[in-house]
N, C-alpha and C. Protein backbone atom coordinates (compact mmCIF):
# COMPACT_ATOMS: atom_id res chain seq x y z
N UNK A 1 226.88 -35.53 -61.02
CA UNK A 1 226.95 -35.03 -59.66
C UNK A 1 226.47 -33.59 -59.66
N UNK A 2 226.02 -33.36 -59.03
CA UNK A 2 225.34 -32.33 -58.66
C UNK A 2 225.67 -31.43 -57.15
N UNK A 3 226.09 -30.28 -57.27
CA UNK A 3 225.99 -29.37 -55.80
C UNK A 3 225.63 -28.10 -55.73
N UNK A 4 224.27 -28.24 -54.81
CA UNK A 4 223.51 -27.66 -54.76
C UNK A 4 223.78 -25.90 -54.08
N UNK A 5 224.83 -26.10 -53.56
CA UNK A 5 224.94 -24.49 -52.71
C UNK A 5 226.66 -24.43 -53.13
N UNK A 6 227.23 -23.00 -52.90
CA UNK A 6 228.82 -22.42 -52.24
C UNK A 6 229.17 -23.59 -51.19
N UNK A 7 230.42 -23.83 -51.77
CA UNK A 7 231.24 -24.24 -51.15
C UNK A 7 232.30 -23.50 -49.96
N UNK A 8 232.22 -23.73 -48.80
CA UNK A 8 233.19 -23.34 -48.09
C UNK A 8 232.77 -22.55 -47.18
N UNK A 9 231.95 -22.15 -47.26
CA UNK A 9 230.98 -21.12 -46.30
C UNK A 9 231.15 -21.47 -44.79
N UNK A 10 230.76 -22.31 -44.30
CA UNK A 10 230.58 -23.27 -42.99
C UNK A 10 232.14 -23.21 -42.25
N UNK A 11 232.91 -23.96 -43.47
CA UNK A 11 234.24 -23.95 -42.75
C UNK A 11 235.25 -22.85 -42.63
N UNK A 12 234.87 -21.83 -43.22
CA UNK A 12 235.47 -20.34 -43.00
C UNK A 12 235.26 -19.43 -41.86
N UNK A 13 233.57 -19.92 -41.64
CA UNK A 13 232.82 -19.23 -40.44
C UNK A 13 233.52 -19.67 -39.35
N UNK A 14 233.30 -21.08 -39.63
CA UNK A 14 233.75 -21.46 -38.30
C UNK A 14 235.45 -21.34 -37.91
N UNK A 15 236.13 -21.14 -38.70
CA UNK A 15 237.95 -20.82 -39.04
C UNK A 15 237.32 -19.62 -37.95
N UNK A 16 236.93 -18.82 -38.93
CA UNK A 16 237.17 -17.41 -38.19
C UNK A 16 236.83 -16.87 -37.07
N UNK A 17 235.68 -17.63 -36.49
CA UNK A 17 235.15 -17.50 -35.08
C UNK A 17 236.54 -18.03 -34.34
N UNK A 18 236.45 -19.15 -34.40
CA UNK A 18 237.65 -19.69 -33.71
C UNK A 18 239.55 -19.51 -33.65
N UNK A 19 239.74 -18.68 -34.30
CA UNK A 19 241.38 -18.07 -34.63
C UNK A 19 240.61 -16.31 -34.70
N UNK A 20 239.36 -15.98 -34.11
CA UNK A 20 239.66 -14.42 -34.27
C UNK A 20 239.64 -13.52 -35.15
N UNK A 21 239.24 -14.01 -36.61
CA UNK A 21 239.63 -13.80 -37.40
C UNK A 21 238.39 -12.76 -37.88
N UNK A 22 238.84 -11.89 -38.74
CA UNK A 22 237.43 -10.75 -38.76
C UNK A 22 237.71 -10.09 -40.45
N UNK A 23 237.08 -10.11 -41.05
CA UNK A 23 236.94 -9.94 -42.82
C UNK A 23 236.00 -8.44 -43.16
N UNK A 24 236.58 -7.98 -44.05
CA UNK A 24 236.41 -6.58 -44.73
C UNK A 24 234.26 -7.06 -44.65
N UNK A 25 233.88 -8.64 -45.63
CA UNK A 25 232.83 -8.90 -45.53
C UNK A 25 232.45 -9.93 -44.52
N UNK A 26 231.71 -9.64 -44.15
CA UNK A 26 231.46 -10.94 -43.25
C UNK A 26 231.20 -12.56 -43.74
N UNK A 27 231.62 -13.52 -43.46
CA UNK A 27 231.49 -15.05 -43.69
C UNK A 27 230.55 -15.47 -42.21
N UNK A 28 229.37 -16.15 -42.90
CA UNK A 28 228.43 -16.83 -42.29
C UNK A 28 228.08 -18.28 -42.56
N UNK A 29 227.93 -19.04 -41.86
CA UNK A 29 227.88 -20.30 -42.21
C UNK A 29 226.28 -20.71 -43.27
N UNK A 30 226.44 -21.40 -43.52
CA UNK A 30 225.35 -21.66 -44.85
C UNK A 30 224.38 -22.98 -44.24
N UNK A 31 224.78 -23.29 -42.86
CA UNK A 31 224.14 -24.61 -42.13
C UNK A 31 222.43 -23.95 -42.42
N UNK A 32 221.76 -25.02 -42.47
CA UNK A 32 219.99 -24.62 -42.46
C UNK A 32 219.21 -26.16 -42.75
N UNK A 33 218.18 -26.28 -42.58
CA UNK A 33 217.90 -27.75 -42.69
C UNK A 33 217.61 -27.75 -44.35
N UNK A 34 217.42 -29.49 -44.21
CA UNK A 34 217.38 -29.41 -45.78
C UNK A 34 216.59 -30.46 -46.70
N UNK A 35 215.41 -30.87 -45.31
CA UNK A 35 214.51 -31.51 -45.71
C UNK A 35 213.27 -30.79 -47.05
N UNK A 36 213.48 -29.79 -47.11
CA UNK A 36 213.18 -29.37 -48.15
C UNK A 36 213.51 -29.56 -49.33
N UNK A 37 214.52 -29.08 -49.51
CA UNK A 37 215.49 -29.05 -50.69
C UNK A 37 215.31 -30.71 -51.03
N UNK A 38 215.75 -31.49 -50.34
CA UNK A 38 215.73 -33.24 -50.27
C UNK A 38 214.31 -33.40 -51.24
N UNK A 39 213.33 -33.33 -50.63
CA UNK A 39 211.99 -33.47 -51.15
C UNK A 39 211.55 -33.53 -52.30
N UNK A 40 211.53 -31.93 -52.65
CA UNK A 40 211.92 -31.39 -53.92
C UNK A 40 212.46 -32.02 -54.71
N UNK A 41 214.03 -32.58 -54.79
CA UNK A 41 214.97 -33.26 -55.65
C UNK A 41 214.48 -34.21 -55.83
N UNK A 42 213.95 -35.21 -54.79
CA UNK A 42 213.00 -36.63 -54.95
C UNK A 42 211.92 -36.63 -55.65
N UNK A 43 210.96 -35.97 -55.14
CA UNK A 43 209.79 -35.65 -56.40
C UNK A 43 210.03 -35.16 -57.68
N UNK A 44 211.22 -34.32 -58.00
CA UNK A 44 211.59 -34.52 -59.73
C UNK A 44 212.62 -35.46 -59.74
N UNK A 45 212.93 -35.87 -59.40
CA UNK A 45 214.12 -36.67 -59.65
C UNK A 45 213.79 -38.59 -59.36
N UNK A 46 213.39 -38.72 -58.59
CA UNK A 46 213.05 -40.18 -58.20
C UNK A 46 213.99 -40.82 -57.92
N UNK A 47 213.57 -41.77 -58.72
CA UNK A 47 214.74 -42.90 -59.06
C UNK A 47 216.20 -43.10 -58.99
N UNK A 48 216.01 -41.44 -60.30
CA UNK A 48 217.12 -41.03 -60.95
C UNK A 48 218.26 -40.63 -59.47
N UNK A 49 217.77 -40.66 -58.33
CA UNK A 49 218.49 -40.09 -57.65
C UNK A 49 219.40 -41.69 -56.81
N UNK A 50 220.32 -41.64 -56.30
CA UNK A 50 221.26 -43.07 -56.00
C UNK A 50 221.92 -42.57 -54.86
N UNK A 51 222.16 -41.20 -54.68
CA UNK A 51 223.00 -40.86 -53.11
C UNK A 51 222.93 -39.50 -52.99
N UNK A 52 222.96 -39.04 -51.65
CA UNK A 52 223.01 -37.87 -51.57
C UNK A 52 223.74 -37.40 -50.53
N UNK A 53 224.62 -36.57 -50.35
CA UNK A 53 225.46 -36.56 -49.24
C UNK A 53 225.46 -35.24 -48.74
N UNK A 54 225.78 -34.40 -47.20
CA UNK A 54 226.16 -33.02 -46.89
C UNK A 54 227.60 -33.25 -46.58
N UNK A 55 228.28 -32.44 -47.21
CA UNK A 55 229.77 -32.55 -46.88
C UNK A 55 230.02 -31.27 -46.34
N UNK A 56 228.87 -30.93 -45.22
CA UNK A 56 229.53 -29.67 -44.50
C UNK A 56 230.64 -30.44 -43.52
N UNK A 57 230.86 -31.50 -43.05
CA UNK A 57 231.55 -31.70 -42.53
C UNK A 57 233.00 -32.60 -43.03
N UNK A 58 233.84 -32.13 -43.24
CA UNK A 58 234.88 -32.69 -44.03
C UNK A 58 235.00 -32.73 -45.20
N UNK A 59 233.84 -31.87 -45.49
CA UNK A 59 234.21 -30.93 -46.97
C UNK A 59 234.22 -31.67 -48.46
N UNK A 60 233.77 -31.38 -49.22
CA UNK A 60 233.72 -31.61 -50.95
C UNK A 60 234.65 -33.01 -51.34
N UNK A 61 236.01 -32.67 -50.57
CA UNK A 61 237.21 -33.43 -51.28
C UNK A 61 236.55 -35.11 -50.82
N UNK A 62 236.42 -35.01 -49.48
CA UNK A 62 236.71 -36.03 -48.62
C UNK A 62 234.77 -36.67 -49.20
N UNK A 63 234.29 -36.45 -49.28
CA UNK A 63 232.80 -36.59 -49.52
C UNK A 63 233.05 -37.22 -50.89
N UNK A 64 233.76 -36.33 -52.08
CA UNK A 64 233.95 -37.53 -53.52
C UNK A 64 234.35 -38.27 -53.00
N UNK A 65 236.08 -38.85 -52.30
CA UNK A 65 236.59 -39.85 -52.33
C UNK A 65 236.15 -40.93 -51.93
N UNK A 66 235.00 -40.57 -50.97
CA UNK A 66 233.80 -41.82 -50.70
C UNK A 66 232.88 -42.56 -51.61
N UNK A 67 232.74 -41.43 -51.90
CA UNK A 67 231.53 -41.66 -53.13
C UNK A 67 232.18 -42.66 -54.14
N UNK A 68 233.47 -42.29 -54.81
CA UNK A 68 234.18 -42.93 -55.74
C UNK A 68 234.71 -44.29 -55.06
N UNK A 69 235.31 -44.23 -53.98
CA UNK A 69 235.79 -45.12 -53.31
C UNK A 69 234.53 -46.73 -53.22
N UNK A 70 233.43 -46.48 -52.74
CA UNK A 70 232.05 -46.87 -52.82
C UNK A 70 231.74 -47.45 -54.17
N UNK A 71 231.38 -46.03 -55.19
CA UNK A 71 230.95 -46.58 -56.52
C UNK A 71 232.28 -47.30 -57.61
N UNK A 72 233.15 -47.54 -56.76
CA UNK A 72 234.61 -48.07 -58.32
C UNK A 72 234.44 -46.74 -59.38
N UNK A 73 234.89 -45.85 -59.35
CA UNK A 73 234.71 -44.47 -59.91
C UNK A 73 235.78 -43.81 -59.73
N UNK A 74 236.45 -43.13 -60.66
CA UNK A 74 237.22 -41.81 -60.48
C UNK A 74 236.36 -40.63 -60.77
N UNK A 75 236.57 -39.60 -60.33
CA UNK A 75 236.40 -38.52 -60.21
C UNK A 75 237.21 -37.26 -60.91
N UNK A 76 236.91 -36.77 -61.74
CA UNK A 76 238.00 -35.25 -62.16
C UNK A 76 236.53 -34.04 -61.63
N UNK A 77 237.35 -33.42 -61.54
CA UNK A 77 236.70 -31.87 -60.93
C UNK A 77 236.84 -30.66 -61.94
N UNK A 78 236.04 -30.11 -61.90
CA UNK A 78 236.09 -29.00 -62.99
C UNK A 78 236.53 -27.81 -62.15
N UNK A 79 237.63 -27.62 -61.45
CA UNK A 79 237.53 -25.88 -60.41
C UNK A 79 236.49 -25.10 -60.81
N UNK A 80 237.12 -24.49 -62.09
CA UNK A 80 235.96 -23.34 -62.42
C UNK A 80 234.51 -23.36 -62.03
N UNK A 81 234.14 -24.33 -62.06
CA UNK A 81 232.57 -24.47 -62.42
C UNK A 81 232.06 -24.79 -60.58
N UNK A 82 233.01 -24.88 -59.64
CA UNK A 82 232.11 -24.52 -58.80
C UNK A 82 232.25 -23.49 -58.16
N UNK A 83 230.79 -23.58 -57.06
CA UNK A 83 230.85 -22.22 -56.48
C UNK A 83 231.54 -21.89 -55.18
N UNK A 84 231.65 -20.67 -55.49
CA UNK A 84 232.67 -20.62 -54.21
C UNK A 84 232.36 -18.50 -53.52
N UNK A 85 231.59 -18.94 -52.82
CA UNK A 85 231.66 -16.70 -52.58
C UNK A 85 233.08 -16.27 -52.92
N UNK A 86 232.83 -14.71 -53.43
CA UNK A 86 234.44 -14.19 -53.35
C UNK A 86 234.72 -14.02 -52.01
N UNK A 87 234.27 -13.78 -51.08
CA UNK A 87 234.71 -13.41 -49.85
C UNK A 87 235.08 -14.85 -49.12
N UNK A 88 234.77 -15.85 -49.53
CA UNK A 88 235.06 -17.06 -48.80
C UNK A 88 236.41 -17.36 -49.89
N UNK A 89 236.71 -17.15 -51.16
CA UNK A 89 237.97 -17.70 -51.85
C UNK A 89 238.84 -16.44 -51.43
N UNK A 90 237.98 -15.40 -51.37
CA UNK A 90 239.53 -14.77 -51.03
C UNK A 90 240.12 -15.08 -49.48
N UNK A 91 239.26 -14.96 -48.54
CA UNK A 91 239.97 -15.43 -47.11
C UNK A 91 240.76 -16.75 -47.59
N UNK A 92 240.37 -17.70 -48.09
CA UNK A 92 241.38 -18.84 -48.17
C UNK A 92 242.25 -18.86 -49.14
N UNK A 93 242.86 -18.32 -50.09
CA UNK A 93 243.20 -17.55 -50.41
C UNK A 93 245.13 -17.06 -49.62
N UNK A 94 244.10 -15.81 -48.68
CA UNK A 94 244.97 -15.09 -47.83
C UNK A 94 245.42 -16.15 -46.67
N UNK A 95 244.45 -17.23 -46.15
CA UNK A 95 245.01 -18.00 -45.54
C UNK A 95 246.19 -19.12 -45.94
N UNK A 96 245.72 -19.54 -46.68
CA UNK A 96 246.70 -21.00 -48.01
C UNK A 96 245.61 -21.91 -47.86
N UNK A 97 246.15 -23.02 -48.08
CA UNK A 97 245.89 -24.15 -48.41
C UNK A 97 245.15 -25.28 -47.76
N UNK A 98 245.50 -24.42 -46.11
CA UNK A 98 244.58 -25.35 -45.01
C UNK A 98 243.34 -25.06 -44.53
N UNK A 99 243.36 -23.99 -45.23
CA UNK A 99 242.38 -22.99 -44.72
C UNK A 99 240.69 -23.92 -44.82
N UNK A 100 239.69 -23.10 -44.68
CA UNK A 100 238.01 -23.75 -44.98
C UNK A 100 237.94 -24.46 -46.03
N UNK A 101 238.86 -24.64 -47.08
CA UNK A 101 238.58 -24.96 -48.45
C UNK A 101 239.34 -26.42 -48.79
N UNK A 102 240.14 -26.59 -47.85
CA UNK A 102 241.12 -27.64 -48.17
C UNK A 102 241.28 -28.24 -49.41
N UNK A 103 242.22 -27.90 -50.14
CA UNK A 103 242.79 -28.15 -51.08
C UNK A 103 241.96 -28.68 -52.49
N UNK A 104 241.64 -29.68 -52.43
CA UNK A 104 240.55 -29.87 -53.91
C UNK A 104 238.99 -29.51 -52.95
N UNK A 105 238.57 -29.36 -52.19
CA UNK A 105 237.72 -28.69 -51.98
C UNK A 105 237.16 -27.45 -52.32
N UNK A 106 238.39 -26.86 -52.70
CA UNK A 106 238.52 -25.50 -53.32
C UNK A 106 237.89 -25.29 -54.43
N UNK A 107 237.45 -26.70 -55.17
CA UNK A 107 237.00 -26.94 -56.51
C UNK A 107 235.72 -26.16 -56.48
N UNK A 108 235.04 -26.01 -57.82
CA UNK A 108 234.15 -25.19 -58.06
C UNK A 108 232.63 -25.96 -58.08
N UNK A 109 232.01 -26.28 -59.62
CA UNK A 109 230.14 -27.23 -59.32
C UNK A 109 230.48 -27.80 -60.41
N UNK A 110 230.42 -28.03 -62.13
CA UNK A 110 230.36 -29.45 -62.75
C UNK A 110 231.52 -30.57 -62.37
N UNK A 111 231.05 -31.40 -61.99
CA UNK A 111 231.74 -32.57 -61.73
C UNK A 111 231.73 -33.69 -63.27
N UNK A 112 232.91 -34.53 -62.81
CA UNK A 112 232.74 -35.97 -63.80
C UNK A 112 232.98 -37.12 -63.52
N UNK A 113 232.36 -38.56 -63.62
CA UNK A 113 232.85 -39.44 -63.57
C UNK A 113 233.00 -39.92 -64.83
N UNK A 114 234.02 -41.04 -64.00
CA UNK A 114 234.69 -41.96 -65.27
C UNK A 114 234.31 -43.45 -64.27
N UNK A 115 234.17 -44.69 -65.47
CA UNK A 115 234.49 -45.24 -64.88
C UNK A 115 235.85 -45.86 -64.64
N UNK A 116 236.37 -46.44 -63.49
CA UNK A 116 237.52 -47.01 -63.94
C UNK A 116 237.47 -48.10 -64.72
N UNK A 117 238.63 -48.29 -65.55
CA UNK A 117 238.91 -49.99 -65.94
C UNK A 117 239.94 -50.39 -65.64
């Protein structure tokens, strides 16, 4: 698995527009098209490629459990390894748990599957 940008960006922006909310740095959403990027990955990748998903909406967590749910797969998450701005982990963070990041969303970029048996 592979992810390509920061996590959390989108749903912080939009937290903070909407509750008022105003940060030492500013949080901007990371939305942009992405027929590019797509392209790119296809022409080196081909084949090799089987799904591709944007989980700007409902976020990282909810986007594996599909994926796994779909492929008969568990999933472990590496936190560390993904990305996350400091200014977007620290607002959520200062917020808790419900915040842009929701909970294993919070996770960081190498992923793993297993399969189940």
């Amino acid at each position: 698995m592979l992810v390509s940008g920061t996590i959390g960006d989108h749903g912080m922006a939009i937290m903070s527009v909407r509750e008022g909310l105003e940060f030492e740095s500013p949080i901007r959403s990371d939305c942009a098209a992405l027929n590019g990027m797509i392209a790119e990955v296809l022409d080196a990748a081909g084949a090799a490629v089987h799904a591709m998903r944007d989980p700007t909406r409902g976020g990282l967590a909810s986007t594996l459990n599909e994926i796994a749910a779909a492929s008969d797969v568990g999933i472990a998450i590496d936190e560390p390894s993904l990305p996350v701005r400091a200014e977007v982990q620290s607002a959520c963070e200062l917020l808790g748990p419900r915040s842009g990041l929701r909970g294993a969303t919070r996770a960081r970029r190498c992923l793993l599957l297993r399969r189940k048996r």
